[in-house]
Structures are given as structure tokens and as C-alpha cells.
PDB file of N, CA and C in Angstrom:
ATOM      1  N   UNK A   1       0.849  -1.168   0.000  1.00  0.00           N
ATOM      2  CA  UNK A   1       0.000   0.000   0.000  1.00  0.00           C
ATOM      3  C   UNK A   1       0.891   1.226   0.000  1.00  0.00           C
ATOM      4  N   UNK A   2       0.617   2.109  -1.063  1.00  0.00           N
ATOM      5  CA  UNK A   2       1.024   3.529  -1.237  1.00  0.00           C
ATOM      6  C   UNK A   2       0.310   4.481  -0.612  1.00  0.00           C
ATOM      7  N   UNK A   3       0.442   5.037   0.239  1.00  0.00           N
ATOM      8  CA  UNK A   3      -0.335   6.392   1.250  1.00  0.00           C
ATOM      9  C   UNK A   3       0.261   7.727  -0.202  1.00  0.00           C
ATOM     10  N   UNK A   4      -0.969   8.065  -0.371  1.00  0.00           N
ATOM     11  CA  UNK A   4       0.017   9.888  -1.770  1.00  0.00           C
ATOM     12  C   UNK A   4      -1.475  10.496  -1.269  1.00  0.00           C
ATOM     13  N   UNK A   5      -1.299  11.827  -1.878  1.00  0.00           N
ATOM     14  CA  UNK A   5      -2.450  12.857  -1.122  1.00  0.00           C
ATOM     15  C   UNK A   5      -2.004  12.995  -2.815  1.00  0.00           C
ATOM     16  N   UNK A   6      -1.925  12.652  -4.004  1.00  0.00           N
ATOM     17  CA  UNK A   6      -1.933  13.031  -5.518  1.00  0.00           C
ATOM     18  C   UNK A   6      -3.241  13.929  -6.162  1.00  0.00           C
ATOM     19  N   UNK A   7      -3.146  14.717  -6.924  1.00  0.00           N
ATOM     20  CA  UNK A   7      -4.513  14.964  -7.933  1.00  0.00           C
ATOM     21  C   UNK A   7      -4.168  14.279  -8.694  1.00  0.00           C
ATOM     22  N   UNK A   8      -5.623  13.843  -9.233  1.00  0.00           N
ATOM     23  CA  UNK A   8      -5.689  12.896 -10.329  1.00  0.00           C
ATOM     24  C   UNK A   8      -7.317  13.779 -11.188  1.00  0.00           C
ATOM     25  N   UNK A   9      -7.101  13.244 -12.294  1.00  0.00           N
ATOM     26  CA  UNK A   9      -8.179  13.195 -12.954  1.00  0.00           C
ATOM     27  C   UNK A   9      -8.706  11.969 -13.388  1.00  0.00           C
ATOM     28  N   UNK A  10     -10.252  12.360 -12.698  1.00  0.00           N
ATOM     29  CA  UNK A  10     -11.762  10.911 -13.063  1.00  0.00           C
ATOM     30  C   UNK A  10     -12.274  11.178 -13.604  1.00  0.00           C
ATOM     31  N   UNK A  11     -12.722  10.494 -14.901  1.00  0.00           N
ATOM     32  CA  UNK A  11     -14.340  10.673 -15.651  1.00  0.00           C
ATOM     33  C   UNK A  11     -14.842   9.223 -14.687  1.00  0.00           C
ATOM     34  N   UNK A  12     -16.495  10.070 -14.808  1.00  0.00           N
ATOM     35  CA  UNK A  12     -17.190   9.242 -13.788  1.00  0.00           C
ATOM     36  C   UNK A  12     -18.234   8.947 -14.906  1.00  0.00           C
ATOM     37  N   UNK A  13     -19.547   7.725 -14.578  1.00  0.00           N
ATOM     38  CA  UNK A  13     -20.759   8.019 -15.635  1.00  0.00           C
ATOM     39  C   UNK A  13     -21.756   7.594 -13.858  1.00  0.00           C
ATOM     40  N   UNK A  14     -22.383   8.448 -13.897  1.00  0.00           N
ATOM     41  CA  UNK A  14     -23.327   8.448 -12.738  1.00  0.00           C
ATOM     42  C   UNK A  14     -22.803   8.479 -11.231  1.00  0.00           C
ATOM     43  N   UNK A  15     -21.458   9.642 -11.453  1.00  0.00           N
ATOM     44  CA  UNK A  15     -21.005   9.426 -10.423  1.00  0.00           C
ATOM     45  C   UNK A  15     -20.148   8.212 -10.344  1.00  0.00           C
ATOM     46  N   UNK A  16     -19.500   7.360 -10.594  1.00  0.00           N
ATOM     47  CA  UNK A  16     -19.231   5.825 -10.670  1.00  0.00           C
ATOM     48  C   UNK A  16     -17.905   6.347 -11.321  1.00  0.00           C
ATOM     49  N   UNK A  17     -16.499   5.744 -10.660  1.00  0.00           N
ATOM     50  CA  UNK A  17     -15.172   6.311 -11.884  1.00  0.00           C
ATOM     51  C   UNK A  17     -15.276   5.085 -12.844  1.00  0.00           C
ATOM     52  N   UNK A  18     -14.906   5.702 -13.907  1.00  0.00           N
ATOM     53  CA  UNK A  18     -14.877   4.713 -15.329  1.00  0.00           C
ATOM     54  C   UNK A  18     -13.347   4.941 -15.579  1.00  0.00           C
ATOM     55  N   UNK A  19     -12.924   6.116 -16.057  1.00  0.00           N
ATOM     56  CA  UNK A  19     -11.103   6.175 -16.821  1.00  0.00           C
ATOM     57  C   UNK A  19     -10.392   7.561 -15.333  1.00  0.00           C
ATOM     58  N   UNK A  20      -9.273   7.623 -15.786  1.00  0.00           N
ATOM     59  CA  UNK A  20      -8.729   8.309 -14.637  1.00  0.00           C
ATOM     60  C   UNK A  20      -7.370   8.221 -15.304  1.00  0.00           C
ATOM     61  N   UNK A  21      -6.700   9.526 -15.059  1.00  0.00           N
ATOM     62  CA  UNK A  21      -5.450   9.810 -15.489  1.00  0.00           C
ATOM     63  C   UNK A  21      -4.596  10.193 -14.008  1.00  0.00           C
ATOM     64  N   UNK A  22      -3.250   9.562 -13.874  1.00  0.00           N
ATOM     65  CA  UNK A  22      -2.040  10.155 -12.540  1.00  0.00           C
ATOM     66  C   UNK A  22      -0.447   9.972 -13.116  1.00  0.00           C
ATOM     67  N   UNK A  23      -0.199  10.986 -13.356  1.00  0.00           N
ATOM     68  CA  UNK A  23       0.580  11.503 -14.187  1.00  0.00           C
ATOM     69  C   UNK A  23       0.251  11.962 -15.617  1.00  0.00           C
ATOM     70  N   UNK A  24       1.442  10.372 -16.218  1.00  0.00           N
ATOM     71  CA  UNK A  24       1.174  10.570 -17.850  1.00  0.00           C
ATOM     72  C   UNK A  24       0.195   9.157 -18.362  1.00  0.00           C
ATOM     73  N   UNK A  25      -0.099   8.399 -17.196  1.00  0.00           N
ATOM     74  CA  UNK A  25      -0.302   7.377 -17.295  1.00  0.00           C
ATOM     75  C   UNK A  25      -2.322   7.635 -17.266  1.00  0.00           C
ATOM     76  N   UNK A  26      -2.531   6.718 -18.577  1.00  0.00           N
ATOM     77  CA  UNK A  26      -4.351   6.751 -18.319  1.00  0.00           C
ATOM     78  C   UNK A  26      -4.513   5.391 -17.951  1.00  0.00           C
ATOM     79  N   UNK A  27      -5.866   5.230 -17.464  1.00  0.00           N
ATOM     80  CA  UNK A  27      -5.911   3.997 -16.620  1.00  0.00           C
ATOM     81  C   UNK A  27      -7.703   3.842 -16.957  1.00  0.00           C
ATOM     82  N   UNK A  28      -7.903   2.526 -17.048  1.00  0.00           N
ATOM     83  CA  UNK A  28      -9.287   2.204 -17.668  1.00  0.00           C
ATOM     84  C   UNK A  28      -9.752   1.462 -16.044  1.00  0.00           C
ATOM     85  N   UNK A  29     -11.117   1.578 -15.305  1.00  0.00           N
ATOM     86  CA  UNK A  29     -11.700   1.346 -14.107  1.00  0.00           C
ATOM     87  C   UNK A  29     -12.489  -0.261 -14.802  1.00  0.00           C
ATOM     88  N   UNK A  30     -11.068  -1.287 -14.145  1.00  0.00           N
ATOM     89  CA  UNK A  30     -11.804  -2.731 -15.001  1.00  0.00           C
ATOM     90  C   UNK A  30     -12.056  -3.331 -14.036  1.00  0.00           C
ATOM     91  N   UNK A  31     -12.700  -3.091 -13.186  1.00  0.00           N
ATOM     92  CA  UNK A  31     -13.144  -3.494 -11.794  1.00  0.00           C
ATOM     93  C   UNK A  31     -14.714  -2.827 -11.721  1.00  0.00           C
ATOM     94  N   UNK A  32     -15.652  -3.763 -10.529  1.00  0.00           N
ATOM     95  CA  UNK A  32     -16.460  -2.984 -10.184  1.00  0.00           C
ATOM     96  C   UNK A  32     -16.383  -2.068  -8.923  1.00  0.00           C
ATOM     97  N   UNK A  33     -15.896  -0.693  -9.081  1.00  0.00           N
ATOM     98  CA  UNK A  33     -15.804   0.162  -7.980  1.00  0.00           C
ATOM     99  C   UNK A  33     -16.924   0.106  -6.929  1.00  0.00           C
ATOM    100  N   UNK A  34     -16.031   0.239  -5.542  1.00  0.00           N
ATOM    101  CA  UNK A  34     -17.030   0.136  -4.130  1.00  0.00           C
ATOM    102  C   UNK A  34     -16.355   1.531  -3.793  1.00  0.00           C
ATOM    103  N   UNK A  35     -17.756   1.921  -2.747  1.00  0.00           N
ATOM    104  CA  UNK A  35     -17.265   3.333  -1.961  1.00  0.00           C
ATOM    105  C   UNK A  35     -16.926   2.189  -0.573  1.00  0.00           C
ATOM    106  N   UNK A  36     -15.610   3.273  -0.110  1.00  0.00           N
ATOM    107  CA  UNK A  36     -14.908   2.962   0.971  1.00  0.00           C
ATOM    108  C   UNK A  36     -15.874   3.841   1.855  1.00  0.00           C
ATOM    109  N   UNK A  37     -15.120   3.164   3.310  1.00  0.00           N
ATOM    110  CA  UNK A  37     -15.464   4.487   4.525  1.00  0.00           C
ATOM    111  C   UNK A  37     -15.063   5.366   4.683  1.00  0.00           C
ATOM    112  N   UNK A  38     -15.312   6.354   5.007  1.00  0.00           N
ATOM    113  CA  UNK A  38     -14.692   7.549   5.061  1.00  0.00           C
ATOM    114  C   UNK A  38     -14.061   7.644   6.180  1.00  0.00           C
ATOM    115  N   UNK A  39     -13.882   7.050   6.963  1.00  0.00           N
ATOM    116  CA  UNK A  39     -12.806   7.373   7.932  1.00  0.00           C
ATOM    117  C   UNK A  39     -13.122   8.066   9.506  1.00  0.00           C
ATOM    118  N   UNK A  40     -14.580   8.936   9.241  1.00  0.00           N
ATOM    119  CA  UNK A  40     -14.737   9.868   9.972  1.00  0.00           C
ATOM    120  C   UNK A  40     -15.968   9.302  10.702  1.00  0.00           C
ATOM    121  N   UNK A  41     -16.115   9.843  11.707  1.00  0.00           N
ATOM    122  CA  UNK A  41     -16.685   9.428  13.155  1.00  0.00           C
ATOM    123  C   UNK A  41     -18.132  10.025  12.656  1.00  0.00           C
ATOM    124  N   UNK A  42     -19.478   9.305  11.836  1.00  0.00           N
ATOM    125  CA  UNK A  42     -20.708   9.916  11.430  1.00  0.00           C
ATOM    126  C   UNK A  42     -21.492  10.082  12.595  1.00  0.00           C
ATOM    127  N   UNK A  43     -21.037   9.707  14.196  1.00  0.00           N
ATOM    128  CA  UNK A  43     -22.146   9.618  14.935  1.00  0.00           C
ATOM    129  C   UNK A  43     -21.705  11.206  15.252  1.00  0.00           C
ATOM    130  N   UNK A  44     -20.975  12.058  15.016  1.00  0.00           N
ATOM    131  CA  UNK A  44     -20.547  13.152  15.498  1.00  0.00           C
ATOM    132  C   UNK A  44     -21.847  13.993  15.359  1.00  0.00           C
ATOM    133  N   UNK A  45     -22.339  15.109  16.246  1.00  0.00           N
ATOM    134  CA  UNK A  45     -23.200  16.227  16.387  1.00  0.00           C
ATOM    135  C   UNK A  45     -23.397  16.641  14.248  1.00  0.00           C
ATOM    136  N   UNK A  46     -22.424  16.732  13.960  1.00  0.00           N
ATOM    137  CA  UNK A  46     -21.863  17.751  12.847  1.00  0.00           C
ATOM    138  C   UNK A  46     -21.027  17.092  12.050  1.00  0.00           C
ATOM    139  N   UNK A  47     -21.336  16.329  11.163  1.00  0.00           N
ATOM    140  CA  UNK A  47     -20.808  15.412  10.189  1.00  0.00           C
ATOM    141  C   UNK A  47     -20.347  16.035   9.013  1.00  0.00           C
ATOM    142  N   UNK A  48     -18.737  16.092   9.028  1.00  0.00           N
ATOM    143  CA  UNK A  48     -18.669  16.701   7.888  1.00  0.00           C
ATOM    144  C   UNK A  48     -19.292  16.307   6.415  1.00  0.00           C
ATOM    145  N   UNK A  49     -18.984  17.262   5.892  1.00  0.00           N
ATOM    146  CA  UNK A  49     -19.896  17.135   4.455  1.00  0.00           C
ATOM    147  C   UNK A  49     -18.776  16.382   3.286  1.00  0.00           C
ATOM    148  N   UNK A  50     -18.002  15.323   3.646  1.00  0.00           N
ATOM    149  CA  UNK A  50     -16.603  14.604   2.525  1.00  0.00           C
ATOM    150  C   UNK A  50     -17.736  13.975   2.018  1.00  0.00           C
ATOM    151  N   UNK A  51     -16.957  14.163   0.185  1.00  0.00           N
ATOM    152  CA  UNK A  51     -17.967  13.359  -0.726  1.00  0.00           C
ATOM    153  C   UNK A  51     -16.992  12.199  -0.748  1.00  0.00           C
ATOM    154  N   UNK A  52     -17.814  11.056  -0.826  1.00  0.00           N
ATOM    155  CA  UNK A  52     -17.597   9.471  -0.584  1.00  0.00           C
ATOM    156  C   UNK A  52     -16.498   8.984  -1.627  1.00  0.00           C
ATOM    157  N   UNK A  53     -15.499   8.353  -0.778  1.00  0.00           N
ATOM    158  CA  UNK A  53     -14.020   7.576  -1.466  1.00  0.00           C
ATOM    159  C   UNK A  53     -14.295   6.295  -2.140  1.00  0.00           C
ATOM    160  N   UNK A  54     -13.986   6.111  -3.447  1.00  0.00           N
ATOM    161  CA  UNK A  54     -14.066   4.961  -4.000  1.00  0.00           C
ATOM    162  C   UNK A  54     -12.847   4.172  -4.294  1.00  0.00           C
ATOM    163  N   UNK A  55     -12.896   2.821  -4.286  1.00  0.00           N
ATOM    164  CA  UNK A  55     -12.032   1.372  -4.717  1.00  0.00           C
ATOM    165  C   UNK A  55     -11.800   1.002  -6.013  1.00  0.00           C
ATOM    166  N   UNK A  56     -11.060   0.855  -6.550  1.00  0.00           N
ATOM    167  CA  UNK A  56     -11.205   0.415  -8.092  1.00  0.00           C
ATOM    168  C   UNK A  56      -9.816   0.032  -8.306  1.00  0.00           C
ATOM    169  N   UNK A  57     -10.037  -0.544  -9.370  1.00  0.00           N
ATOM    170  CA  UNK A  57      -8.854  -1.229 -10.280  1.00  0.00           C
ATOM    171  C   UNK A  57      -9.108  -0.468 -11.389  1.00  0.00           C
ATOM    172  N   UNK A  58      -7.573  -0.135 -11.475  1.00  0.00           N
ATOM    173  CA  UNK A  58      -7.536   0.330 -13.259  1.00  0.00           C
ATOM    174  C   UNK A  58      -6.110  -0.089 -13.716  1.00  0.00           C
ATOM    175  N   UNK A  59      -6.277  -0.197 -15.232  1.00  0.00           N
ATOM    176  CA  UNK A  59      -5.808  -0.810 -15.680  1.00  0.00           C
ATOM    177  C   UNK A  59      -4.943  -0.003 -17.046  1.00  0.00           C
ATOM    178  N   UNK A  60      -3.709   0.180 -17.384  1.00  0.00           N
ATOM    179  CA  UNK A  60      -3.233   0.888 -17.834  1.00  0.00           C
ATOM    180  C   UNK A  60      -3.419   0.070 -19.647  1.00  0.00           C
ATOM    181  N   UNK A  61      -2.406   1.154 -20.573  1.00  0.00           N
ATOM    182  CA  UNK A  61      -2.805   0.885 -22.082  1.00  0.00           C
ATOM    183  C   UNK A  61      -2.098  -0.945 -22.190  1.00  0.00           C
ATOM    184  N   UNK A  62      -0.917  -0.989 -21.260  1.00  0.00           N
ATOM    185  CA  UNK A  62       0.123  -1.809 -21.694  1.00  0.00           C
ATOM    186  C   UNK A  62      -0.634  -3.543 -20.791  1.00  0.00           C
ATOM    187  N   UNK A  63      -1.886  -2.867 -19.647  1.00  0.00           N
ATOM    188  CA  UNK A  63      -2.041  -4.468 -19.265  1.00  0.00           C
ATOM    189  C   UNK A  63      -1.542  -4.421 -17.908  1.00  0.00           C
ATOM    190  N   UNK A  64      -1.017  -3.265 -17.342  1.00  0.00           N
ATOM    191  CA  UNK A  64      -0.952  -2.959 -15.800  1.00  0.00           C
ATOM    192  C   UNK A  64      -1.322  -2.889 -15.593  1.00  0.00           C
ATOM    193  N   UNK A  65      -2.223  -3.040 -14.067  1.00  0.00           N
ATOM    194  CA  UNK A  65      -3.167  -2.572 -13.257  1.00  0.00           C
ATOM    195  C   UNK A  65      -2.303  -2.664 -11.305  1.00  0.00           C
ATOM    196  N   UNK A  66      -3.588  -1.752 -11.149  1.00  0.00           N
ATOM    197  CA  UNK A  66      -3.209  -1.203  -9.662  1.00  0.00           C
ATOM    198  C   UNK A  66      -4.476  -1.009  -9.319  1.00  0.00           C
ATOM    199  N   UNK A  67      -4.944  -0.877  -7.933  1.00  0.00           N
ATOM    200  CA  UNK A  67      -5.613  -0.821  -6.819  1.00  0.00           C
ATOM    201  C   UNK A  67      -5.770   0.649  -6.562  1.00  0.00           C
ATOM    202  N   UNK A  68      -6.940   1.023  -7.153  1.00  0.00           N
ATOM    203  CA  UNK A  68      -6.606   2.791  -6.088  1.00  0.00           C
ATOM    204  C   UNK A  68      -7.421   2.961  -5.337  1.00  0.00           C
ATOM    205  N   UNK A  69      -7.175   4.071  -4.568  1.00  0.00           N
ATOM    206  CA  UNK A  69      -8.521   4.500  -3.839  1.00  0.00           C
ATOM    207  C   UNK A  69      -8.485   6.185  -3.840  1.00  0.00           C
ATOM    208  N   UNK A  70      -9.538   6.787  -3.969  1.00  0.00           N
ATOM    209  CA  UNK A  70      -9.208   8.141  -4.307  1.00  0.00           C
ATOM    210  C   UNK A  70     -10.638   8.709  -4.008  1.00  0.00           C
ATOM    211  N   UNK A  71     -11.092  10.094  -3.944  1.00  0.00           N
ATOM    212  CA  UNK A  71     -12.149  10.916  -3.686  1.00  0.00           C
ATOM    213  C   UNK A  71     -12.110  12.263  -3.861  1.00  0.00           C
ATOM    214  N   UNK A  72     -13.260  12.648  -4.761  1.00  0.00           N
ATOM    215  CA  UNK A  72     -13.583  13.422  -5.260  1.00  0.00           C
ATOM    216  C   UNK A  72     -13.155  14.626  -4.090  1.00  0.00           C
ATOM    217  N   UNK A  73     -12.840  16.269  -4.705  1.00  0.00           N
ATOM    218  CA  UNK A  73     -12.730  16.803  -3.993  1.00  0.00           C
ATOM    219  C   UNK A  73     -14.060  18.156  -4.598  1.00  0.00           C
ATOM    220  N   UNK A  74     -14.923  18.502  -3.497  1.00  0.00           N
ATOM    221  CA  UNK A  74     -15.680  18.725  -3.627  1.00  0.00           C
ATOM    222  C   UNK A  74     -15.753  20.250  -3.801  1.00  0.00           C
ATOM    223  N   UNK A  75     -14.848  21.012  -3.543  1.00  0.00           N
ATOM    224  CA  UNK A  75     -14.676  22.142  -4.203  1.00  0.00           C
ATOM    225  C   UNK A  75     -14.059  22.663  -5.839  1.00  0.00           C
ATOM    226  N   UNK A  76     -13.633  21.662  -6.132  1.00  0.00           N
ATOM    227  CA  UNK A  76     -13.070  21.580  -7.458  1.00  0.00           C
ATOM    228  C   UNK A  76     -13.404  20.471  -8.505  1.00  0.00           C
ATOM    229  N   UNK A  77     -12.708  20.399  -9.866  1.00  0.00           N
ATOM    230  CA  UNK A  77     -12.721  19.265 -10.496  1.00  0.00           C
ATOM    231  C   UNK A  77     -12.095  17.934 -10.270  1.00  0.00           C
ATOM    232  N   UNK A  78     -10.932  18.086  -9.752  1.00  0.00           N
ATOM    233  CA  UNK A  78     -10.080  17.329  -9.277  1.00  0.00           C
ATOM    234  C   UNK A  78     -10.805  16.218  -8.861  1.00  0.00           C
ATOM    235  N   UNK A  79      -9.856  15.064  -8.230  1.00  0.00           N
ATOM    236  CA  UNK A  79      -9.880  14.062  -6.971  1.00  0.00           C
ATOM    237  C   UNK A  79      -8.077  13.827  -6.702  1.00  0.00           C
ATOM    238  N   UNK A  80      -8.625  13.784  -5.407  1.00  0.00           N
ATOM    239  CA  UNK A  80      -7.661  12.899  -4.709  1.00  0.00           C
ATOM    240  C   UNK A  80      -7.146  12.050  -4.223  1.00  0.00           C
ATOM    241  N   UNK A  81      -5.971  11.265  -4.851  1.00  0.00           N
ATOM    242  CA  UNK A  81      -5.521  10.079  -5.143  1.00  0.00           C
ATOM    243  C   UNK A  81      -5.045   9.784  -2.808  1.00  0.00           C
ATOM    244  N   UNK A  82      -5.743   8.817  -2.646  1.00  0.00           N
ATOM    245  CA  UNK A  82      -5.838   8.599  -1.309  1.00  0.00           C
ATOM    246  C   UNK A  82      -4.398   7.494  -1.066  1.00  0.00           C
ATOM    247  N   UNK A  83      -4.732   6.080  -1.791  1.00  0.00           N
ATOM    248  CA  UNK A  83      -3.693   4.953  -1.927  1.00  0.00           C
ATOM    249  C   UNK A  83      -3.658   4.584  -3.031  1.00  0.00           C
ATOM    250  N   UNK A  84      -2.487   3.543  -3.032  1.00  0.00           N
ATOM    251  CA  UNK A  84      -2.538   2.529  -4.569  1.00  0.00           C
ATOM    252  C   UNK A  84      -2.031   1.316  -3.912  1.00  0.00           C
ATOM    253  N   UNK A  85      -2.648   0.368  -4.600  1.00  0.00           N
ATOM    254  CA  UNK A  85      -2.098  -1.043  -4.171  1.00  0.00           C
ATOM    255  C   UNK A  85      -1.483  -1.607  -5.348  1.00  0.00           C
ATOM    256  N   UNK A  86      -0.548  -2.581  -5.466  1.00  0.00           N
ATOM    257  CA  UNK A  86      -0.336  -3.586  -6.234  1.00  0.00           C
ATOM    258  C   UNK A  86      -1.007  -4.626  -6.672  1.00  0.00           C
TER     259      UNK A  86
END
């Protein structure tokens, strides 16, 4: 597991990531993506407002693939690349 705080770029179709670019590298979502937990304590008074982290496999032009996990950042276009697995 890779811990990176990266921007990345997601095309999503219903919300859902489909392709995603980190770096120079594009990456096709050949997995069925799950939303992760967010991490954060929901029984709190005041729940922050984080839009929900998703799981996926993608899979590069050459037949690589990796494990990411990443979430939208909700003030911008962006997302942010959370982990990567092998």
C-alpha cells in the first residue's frame, strides 16, 4: 500500500469512476468500484460534508493494473488520489 495525497483526474458516468489519469499514465476502471469508509466518526453532532471515497482497479494501455482509492474533492474538479495497491 502507497499512502500519496496526488490529484488525479476521473471521468465518472453516474457518479461511478470509469477512466482516470495520474501523471502521464491513463488507466481504464476494469473493476467494479465500491465506496470505501470515510474514515470519519458519522455519529458526530456535525458530520462533515466529505464526498464518498471509491475502490477500483484500473488498468493501464500496456495491461498494468493497480488498486486505487481516491475521492472526489468537492470544491473543485479534481480528486484525490488517497492509496494505490499492487
Amino acid at each position: 500500500m502507497n499512502p500519496t495525497r496526488e490529484l488525479i483526474t476521473v471521468w465518472t458516468e453516474n457518479g461511478v469512476p470509469e477512466r482516470m489519469v495520474m501523471g502521464d499514465t491513463r488507466y481504464r476502471v476494469t473493476d467494479s468500484p465500491t465506496v470505501i469508509d470515510s474514515g470519519y466518526d458519522l455519529a458526530a453532532t456535525h458530520p462533515l460534508d466529505v464526498p464518498r471515497a471509491w475502490r477500483f482497479q484500473g488498468t493501464d494501455d500496456n495491461g498494468y493494473s493497480l488498486m486505487f482509492e481516491a475521492r472526489p474533492i468537492s470544491s473543485r474538479p479534481e480528486w484525490l488520489l488517497l492509496r494505490t495497491y499492487q
